[in-house]
Protein backbone atom coordinates (compact mmCIF):
# COMPACT_ATOMS: atom_id res chain seq x y z
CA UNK A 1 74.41 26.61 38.27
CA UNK A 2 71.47 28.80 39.65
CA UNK A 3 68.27 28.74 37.62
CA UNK A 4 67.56 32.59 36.65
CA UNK A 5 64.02 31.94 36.66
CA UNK A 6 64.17 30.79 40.11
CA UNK A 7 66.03 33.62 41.17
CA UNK A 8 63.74 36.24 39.47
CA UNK A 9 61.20 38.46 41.74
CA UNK A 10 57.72 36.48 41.61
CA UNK A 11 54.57 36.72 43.39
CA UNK A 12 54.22 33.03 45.76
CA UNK A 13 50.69 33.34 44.58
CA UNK A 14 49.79 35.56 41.37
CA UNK A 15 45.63 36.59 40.64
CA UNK A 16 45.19 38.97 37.66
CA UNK A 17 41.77 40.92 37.11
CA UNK A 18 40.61 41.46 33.37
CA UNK A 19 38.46 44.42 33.59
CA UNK A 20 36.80 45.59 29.83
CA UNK A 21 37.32 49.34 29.41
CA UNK A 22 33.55 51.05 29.06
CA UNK A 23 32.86 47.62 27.50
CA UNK A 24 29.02 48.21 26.31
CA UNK A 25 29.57 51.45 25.08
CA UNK A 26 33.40 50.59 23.35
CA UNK A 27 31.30 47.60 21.56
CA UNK A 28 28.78 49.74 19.82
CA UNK A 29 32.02 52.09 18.87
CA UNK A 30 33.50 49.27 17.38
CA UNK A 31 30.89 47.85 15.37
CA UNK A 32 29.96 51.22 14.34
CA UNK A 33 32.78 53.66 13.69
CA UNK A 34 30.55 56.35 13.18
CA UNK A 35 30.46 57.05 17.22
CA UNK A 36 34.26 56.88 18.01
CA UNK A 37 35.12 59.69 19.22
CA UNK A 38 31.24 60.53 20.49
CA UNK A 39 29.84 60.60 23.93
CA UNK A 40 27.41 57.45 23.73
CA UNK A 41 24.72 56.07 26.68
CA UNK A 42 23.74 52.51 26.83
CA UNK A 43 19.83 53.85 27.77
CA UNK A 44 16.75 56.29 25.72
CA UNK A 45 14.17 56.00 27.93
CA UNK A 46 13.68 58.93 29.74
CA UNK A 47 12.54 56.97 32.58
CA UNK A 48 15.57 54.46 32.89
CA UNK A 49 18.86 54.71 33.78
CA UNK A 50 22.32 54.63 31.53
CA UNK A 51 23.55 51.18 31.93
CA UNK A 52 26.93 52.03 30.77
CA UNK A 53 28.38 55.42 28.99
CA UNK A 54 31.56 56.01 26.98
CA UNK A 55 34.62 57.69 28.28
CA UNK A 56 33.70 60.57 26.22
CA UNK A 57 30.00 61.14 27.92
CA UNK A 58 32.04 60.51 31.17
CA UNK A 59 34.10 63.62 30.78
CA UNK A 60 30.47 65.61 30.69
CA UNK A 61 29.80 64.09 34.54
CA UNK A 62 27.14 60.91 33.04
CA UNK A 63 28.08 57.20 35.16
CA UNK A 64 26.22 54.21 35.43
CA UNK A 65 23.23 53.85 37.06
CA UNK A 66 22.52 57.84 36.27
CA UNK A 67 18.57 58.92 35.26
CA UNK A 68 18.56 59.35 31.64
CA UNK A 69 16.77 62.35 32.27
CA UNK A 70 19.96 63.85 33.87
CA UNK A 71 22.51 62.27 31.58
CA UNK A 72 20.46 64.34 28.62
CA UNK A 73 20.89 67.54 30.62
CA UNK A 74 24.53 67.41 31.25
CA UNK A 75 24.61 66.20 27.73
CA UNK A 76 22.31 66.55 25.07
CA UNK A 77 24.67 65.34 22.18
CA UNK A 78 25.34 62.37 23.64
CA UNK A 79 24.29 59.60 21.35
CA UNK A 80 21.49 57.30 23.27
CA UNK A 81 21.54 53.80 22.52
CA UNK A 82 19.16 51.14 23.58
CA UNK A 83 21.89 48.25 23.85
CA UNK A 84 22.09 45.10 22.56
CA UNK A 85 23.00 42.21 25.09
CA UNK A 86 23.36 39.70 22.73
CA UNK A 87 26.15 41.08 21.16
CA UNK A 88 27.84 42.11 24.59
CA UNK A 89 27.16 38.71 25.16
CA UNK A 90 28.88 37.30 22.03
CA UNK A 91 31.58 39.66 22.30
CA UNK A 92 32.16 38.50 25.89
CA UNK A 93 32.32 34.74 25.27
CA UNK A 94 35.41 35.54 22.51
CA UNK A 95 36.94 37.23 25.20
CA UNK A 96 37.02 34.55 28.11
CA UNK A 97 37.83 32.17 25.60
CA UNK A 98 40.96 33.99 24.73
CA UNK A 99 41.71 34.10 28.54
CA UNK A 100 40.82 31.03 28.86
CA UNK A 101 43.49 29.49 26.27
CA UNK A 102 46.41 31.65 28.27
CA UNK A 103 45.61 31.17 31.88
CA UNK A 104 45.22 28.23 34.20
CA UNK A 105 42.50 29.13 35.99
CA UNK A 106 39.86 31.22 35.09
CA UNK A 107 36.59 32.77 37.49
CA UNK A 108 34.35 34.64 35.41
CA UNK A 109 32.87 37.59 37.61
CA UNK A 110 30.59 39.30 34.91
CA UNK A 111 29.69 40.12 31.26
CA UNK A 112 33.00 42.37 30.99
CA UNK A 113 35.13 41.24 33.89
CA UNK A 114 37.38 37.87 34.94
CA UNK A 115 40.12 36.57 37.23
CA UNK A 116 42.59 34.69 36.67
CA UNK A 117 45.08 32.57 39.02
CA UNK A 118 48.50 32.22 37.38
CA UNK A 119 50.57 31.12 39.93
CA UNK A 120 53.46 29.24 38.62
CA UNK A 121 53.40 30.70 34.86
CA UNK A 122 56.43 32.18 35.35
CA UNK A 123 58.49 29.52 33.23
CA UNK A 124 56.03 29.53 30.53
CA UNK A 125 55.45 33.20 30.16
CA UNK A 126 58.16 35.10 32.33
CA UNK A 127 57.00 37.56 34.53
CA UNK A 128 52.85 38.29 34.90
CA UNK A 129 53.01 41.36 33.48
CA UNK A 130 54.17 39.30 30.00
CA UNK A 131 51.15 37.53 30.10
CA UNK A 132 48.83 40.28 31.25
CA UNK A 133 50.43 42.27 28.01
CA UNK A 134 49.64 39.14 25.59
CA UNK A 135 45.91 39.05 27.02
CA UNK A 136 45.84 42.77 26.31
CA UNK A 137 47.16 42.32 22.78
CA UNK A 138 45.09 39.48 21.55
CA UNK A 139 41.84 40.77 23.19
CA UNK A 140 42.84 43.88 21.26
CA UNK A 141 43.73 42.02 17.62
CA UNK A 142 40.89 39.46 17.70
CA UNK A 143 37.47 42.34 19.24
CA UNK A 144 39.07 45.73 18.30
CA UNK A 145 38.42 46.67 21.99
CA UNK A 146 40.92 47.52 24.78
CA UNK A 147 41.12 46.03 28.68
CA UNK A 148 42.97 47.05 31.53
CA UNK A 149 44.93 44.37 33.97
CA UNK A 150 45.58 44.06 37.15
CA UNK A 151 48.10 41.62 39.06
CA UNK A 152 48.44 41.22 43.10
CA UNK A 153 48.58 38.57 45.21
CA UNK A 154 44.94 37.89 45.33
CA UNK A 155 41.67 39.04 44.18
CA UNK A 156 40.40 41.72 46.19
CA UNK A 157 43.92 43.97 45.45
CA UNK A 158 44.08 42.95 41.60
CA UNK A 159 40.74 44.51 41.37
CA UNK A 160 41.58 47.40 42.52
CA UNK A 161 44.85 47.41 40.52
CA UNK A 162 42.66 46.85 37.24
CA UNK A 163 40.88 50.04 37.77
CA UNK A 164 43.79 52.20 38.94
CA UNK A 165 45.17 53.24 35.46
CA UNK A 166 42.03 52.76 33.20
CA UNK A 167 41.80 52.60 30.06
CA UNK A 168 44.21 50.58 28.43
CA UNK A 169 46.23 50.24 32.15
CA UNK A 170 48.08 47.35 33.31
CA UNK A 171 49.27 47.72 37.03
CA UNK A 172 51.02 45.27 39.14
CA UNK A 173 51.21 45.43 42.98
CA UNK A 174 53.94 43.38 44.02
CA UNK A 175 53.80 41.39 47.58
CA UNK A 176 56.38 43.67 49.33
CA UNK A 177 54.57 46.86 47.88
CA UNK A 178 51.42 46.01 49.50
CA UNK A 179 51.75 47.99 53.37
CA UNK A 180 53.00 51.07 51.29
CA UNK A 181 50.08 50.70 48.53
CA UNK A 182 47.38 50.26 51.49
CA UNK A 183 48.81 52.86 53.39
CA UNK A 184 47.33 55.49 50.51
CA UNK A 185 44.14 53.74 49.91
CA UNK A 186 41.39 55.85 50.31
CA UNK A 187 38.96 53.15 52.05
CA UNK A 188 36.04 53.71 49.24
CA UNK A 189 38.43 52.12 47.04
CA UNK A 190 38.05 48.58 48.63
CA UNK A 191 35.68 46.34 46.85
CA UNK A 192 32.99 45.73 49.49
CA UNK A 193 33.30 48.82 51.73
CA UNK A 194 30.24 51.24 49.97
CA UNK A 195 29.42 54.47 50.89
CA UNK A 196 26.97 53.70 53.50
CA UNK A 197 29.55 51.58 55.12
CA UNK A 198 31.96 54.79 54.82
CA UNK A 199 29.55 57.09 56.28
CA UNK A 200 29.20 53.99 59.33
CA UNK A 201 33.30 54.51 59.61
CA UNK A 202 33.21 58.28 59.45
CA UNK A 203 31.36 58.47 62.60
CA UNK A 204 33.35 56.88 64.64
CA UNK A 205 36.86 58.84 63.06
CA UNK A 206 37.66 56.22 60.43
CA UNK A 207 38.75 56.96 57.00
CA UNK A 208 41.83 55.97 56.19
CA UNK A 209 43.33 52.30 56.20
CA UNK A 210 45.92 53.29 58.99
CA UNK A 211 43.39 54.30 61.02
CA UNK A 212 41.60 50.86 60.56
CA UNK A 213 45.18 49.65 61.52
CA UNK A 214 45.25 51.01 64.61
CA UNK A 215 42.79 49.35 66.27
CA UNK A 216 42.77 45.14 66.56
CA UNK A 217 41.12 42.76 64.39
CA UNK A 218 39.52 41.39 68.17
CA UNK A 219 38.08 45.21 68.27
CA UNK A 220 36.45 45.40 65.14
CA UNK A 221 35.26 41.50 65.12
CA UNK A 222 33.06 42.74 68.35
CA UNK A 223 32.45 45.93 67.28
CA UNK A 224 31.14 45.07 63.74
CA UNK A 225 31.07 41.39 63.64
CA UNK A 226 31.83 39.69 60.10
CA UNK A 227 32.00 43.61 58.86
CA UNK A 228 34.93 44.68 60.81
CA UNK A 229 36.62 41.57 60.94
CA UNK A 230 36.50 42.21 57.31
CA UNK A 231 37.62 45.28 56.87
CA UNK A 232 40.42 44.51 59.32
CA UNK A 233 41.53 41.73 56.86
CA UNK A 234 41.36 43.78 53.53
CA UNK A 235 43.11 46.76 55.62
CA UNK A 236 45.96 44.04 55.85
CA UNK A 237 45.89 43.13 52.57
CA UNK A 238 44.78 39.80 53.45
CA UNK A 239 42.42 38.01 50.93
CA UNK A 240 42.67 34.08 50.36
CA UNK A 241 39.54 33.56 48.35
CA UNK A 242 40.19 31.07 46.09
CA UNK A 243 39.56 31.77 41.95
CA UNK A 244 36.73 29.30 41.23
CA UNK A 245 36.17 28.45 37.29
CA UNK A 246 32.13 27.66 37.23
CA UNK A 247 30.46 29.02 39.22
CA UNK A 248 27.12 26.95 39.78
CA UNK A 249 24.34 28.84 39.17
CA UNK A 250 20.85 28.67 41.62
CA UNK A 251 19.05 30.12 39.17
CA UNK A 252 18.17 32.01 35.89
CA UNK A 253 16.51 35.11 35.24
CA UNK A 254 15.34 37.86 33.12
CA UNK A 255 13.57 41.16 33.60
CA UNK A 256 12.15 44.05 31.63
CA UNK A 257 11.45 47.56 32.42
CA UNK A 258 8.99 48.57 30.21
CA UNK A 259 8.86 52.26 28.55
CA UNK A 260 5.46 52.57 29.95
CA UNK A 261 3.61 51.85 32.59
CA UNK A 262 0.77 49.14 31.58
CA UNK A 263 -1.89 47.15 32.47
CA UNK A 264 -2.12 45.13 28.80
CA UNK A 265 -1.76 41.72 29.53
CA UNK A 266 -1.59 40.89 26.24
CA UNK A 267 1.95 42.81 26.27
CA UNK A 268 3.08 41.79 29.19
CA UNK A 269 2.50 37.87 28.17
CA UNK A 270 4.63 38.93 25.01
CA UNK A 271 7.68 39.89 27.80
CA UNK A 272 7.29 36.98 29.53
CA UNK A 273 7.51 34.93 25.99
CA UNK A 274 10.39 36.89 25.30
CA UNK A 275 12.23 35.91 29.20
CA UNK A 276 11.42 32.31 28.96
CA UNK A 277 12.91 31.89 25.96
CA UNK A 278 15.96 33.56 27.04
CA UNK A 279 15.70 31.21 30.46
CA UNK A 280 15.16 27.98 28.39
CA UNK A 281 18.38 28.61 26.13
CA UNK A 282 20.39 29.14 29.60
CA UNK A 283 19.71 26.57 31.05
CA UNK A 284 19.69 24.29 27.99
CA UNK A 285 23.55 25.84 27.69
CA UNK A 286 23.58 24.86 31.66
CA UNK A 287 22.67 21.12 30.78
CA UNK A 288 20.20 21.94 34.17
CA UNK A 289 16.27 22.16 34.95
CA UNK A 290 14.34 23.44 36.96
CA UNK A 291 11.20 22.87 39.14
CA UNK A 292 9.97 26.83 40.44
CA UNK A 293 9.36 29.07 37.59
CA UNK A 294 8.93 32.84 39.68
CA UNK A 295 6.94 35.59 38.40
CA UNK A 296 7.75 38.98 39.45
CA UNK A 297 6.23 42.47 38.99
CA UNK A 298 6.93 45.91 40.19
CA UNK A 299 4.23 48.81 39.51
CA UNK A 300 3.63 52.43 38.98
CA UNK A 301 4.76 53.42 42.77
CA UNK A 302 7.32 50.63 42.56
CA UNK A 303 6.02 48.45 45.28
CA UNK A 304 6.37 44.93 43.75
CA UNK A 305 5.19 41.74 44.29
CA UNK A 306 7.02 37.96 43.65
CA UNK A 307 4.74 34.63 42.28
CA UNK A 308 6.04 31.06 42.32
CA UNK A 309 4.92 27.96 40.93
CA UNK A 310 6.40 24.68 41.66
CA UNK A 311 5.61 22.22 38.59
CA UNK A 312 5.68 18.33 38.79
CA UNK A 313 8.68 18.11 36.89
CA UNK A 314 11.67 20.09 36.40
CA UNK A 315 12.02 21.39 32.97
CA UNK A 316 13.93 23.51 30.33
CA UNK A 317 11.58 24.02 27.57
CA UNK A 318 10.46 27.11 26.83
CA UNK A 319 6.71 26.57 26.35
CA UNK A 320 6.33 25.02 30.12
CA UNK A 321 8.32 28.09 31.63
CA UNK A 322 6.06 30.43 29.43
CA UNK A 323 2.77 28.55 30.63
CA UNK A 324 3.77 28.95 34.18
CA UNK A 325 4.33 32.41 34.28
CA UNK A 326 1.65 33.15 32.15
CA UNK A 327 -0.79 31.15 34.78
CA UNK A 328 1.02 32.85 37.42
CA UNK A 329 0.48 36.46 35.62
CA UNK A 330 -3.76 35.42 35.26
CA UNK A 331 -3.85 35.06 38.86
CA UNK A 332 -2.98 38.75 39.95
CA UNK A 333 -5.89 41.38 39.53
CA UNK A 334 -2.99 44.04 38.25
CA UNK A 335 -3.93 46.91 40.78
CA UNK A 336 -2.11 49.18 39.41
CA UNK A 337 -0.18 49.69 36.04
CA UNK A 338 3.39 47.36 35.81
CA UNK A 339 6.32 48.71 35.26
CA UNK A 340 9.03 46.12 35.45
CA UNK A 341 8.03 42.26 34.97
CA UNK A 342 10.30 39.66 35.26
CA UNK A 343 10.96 35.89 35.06
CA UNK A 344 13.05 33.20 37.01
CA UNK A 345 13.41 29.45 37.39
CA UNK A 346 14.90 27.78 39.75
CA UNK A 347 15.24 24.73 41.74
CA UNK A 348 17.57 22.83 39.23
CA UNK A 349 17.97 19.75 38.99
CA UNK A 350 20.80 18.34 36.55
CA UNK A 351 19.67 17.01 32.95
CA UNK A 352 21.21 13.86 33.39
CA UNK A 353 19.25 12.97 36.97
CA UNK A 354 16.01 12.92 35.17
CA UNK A 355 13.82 9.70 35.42
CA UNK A 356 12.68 8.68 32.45
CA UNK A 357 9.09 9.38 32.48
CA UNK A 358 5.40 8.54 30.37
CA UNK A 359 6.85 9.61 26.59
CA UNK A 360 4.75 13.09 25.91
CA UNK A 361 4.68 13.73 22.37
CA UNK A 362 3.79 17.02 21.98
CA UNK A 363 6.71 17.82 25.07
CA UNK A 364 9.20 16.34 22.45
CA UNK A 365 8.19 17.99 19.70
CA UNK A 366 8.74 21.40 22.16
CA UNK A 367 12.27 20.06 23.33
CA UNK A 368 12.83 19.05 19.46
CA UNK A 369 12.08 22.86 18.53
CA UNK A 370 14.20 24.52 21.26
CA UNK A 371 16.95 22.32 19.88
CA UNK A 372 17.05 23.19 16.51
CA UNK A 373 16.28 26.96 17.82
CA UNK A 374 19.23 27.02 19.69
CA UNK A 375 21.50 25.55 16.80
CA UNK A 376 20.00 28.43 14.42
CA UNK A 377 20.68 31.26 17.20
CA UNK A 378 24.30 29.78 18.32
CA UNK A 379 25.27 30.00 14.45
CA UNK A 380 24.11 33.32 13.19
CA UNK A 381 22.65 35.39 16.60
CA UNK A 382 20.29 35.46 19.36
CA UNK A 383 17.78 37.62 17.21
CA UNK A 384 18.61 35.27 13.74
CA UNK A 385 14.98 33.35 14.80
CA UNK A 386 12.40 34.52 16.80
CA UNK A 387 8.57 32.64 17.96
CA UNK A 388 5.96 35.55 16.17
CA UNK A 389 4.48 36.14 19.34
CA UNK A 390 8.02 37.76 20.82
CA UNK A 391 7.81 40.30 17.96
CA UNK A 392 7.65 43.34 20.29
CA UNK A 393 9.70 46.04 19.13
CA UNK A 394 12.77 47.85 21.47
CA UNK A 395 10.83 50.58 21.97
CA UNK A 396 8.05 49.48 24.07
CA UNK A 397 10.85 48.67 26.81
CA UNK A 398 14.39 48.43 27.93
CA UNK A 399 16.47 45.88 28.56
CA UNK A 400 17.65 45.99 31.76
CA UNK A 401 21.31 45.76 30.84
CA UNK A 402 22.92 47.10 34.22
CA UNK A 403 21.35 44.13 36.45
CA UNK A 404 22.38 41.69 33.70
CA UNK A 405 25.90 42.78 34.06
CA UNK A 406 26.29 42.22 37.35
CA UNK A 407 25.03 38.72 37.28
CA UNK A 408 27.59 35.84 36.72
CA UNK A 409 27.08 34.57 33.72
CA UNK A 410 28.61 31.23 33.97
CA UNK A 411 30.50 30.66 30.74
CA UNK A 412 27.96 32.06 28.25
């Protein structure tokens, strides 16, 4: 007797894409439900950008990325947030655990966004589109917030799937739909391909997939190199990267556009207290160290500059970072006022390749205090404990929320 689950359609290899609908914005609406309903910007200061706005400020024209200054004009009622990445963060790390406890294989690609491989699921679940409706549902049930799916056979189409039907959309692009789907594909649509890669195509009479088709993979290899050959691949529908749970991290990071420009050191050695603690939690939550802590400052007429110091051991602790960058800060005359200052480490080495060195006492009393900081903030919030000196209030900058969500964040 034939096995109907056999015999039912399936993908041979199945990749869903969780993308978060207008997940900073749909956050603050759900914690507060005051603003449903209410055009909101993640951004106030009129010299930033909106890191993320609500489906209702989109209708009035405002995107990501946009000057606050213009996102006022087309809309002045819009409610202007300043964000709160801890509790995106939070929020984020209930959601890829959910995902986590459905599907096999999980790659986490950014604060509001995963894939997923669930290749052979089909006898626990039935078809994908059961378990992409179960994510849905318990996301929904356990954050108050809604997602849209997508499922193809492999990443780069299930991305584009999970933004075809947005918000709330689940779309499935099945292996023999793929020529026909392509076919229609306005070539801005594939992930990689940006506008001045467009403008590169449109000058030579290229616009549409099909007209990528009609010229050989060999032709656009020589023509474009690893570009075209590309192109010619995704044109195809041919994508084999593997989903890859973990992604190991080279290094961590923090930054801060400040509301003003300024040349007081005394605030800008407050930021930096503010990053390295942020730093020293990651990679405490990493279970790495590292050896270059990297200062880096943009001014006034944006030019910027980058500062490294290598130290003679790698570290976590958030007093070494913050004495680094701090000596690293002293050494630049500060031509002009800052605007943006920033903090990285890198360099890692793993926690558990350390040789035991001289005991420090005073370094264990720091790695003693980061501990028990951590335990406080990993219990009742990021912002539940805080070092006096990192007292600065959100006003005198802005987190910069929109680089942050773009970076992987590696489980946290």
């Amino acid at each position: 007797m034939q096995d109907p689950l056999n015999d039912a359609p399936d993908f041979k290899r199945v990749i869903l894409h969780l993308d978060m609908d207008a997940f900073f914005t749909s956050v603050e609406q759900a914690d507060d439900p005051r603003l449903q309903g209410q055009p909101v910007v993640i951004g106030q200061s009129l010299r930033g950008v909106a890191s993320a706005a609500s489906y209702e400020a989109r209708k009035y024209g405002i995107r990501s990325a946009m000057p606050i200054v213009q996102a006022k004009k087309l809309c002045p009622h819009a409610v202007f947030l300043p964000g709160r990445m801890s509790r995106y963060r939070e929020i984020s790390g209930k959601i890829m655990n959910i995902m986590r406890a459905l599907c096999p294989v999980v790659e986490q690609a950014s604060v509001d966004e995963a894939y997923a491989d669930i290749s052979g699921t089909l006898r626990i679940f039935g078809p994908p589109e059961n378990l992409a409706r179960r994510l849905k549902a318990e996301i929904l049930s356990d954050t108050n917030l809604t997602c849209s799916v997508g499922i193809a056979p492999n990443k780069f189409l299930a991305k584009i799937a999970s933004d075809w039907d947005k918000p709330g959309g689940l779309t499935s692009i099945r292996p023999a739909d793929v020529p026909t789907f392509l076919h229609e594909l306005p070539l801005g649509k594939i992930p990689g391909v940006g506008k001045h890669f467009q403008e590169e195509l449109r000058r030579i009479g290229v616009t549409t997939v099909p007209h990528v088709l009609a010229r050989p993979r060999a032709y656009w290899n020589e023509t474009m190199g690893k570009r075209g050959a590309f192109l010619h691949d995704r044109a195809c529908g041919i994508d084999d990267s593997p989903v890859v749970p973990g992604h190991d991290p080279k290094s961590c990071s923090a930054e801060n556009t400040l509301e003003r420009d300024t040349l007081d050191r005394t605030l800008l050695e407050r930021w930096l207290l503010i990053q390295a603690e942020r730093i020293g939690r990651e990679l405490r939550g990493l279970g790495k160290k590292g050896l270059t802590v990297t200062l880096k400052i943009k001014f006034k007429d944006f030019s910027s500059i980058t500062r490294s110091r290598t130290l003679t051991r790698p570290t976590d602790i958030t007093t070494e970072i913050l004495e680094a960058a701090r000596k690293l800060l002293a050494a630049e005359k500060l031509p002009q006022p800052v605007r943006l200052i920033g903090t990285g480490v890198s360099n890692f080495r793993f926690v558990q390749a350390e040789l035991p060195l001289m005991p420090d006492a005073n370094r264990k009393r720091s790695q003693k205090l980061d501990q028990a900081m951590d335990r406080i903030r990993d219990k009742f919030g990021s912002t539940s404990i805080l070092r006096a000196e990192a007292a600065v209030r959100e006003t005198e900058a802005i987190e910069d929320l929109l680089s942050q969500k773009n970076r992987t964040l590696n489980g946290q």
